[in-house]
Protein backbone atom coordinates (compact mmCIF):
# COMPACT_ATOMS: atom_id res chain seq x y z
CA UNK A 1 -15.32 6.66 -35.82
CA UNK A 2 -11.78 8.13 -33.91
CA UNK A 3 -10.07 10.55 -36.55
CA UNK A 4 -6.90 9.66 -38.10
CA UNK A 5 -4.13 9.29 -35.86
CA UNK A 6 -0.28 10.71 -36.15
CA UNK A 7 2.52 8.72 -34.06
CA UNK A 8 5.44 11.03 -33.18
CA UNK A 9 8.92 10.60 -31.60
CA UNK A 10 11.87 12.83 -30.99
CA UNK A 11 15.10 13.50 -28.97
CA UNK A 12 15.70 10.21 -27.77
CA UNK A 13 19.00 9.49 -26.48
CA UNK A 14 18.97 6.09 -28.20
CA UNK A 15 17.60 4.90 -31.41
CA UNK A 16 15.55 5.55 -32.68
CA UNK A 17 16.26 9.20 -32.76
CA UNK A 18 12.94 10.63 -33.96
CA UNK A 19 10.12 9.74 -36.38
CA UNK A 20 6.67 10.32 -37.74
CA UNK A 21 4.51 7.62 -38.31
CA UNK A 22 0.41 8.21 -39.59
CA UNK A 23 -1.59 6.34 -39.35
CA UNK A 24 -0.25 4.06 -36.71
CA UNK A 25 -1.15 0.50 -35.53
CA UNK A 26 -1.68 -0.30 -31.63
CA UNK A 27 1.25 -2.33 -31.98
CA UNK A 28 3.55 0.80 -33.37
CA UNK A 29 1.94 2.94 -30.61
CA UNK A 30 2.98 0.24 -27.96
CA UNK A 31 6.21 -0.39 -29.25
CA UNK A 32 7.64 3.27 -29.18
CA UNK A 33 6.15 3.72 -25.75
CA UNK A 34 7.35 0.74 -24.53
CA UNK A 35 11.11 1.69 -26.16
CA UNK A 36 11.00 4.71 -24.23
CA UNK A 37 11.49 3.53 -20.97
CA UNK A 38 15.33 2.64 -22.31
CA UNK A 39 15.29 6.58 -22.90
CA UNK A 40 16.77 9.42 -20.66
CA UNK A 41 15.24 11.91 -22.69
CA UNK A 42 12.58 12.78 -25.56
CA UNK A 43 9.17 12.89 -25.98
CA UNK A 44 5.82 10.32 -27.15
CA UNK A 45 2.78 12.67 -29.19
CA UNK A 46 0.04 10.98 -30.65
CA UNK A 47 -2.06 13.31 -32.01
CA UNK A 48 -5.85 13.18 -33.77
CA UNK A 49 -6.77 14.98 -36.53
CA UNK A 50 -9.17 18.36 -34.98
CA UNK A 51 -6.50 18.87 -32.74
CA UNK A 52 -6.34 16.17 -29.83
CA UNK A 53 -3.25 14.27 -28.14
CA UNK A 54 -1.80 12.57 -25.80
CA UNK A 55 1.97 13.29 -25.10
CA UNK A 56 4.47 12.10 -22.66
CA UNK A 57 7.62 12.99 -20.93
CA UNK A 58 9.78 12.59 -17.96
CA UNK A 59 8.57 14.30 -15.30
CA UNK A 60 11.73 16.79 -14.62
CA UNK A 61 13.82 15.42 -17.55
CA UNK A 62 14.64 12.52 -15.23
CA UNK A 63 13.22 8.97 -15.76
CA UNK A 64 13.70 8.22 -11.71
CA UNK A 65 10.71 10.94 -11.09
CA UNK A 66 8.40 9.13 -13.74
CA UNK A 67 6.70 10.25 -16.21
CA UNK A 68 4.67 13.52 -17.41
CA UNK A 69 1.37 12.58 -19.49
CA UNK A 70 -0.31 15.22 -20.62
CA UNK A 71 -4.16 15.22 -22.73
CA UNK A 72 -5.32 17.86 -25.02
CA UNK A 73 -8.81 17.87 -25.62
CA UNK A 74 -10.41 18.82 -29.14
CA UNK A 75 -11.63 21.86 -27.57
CA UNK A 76 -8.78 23.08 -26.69
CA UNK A 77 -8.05 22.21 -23.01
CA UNK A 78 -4.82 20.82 -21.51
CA UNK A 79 -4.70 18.25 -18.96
CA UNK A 80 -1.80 16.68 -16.95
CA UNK A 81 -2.53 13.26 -15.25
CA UNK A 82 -2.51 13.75 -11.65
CA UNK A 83 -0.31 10.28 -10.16
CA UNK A 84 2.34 9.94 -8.28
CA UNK A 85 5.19 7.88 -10.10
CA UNK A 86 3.83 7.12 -13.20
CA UNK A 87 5.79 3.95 -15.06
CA UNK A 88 5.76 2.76 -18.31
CA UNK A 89 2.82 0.15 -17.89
CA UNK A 90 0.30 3.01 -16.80
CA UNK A 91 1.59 5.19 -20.22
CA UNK A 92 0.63 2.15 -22.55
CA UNK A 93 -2.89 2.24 -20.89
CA UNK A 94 -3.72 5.86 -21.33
CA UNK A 95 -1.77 5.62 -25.20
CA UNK A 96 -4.60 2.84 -24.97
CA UNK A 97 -7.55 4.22 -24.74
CA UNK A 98 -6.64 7.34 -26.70
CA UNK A 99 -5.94 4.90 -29.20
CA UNK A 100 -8.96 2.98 -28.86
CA UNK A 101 -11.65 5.65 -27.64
CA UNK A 102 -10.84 8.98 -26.72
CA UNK A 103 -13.88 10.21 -25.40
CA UNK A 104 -13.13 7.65 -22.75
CA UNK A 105 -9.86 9.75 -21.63
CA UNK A 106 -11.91 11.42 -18.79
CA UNK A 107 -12.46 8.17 -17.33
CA UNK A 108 -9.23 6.80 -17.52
CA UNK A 109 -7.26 8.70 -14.28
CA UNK A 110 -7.11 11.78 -12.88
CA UNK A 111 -6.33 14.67 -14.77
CA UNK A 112 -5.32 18.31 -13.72
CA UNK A 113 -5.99 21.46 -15.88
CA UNK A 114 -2.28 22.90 -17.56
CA UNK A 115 -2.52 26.52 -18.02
CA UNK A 116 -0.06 27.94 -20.05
């Protein structure tokens, strides 16, 4: 069984402002990625307990270049998926899966290694 999941929001532009939800539904997971696409700015993390998450952006702080999703494995390694224009629709999907299974997140697109 997934570990226990952490929705969490911040900086948007528009309401709602920020938030921390844990253990959230699918349907609170869909709706605040969903909202976001009315955002200019801000941020999506949902996070596992032991460390994982998925987390999403706007690529370049600007929501006409798409967005920035971005996987963090248990073990430590960061990912960024590797699309062109990514919209809204394509977020839900990957929030999706991490949601549902996240050793399926491999699977799911193409993903780059982040080095920081």
């Amino acid at each position: 069984m997934p570990a226990p999941l952490t929705l969490e929001w911040a900086d948007f532009d528009i309401e709602p402002t920020s938030g921390v939800v844990p253990g959230p539904t699918w349907d609170d997971v869909r709706s605040i990625v969903e909202h976001y696409q009315h955002a200019a700015s801000g941020f999506i993390i949902l996070k596992r307990e032991g460390g994982a998450f998925v987390q999403m952006t706007w690529r370049d702080a600007d929501p006409e270049e798409g967005l920035q999703l971005e996987w963090h494995t248990p073990a430590d390694e960061h990912f960024e998926l590797d699309e062109g224009f990514i919209a809204i629709e394509r977020a839900v999907k990957v929030f999706r899966q991490f949601f549902d299974a996240p050793n399926g997140m491999p699977g799911i697109g193409a993903w780059s290694p982040l080095e920081f």
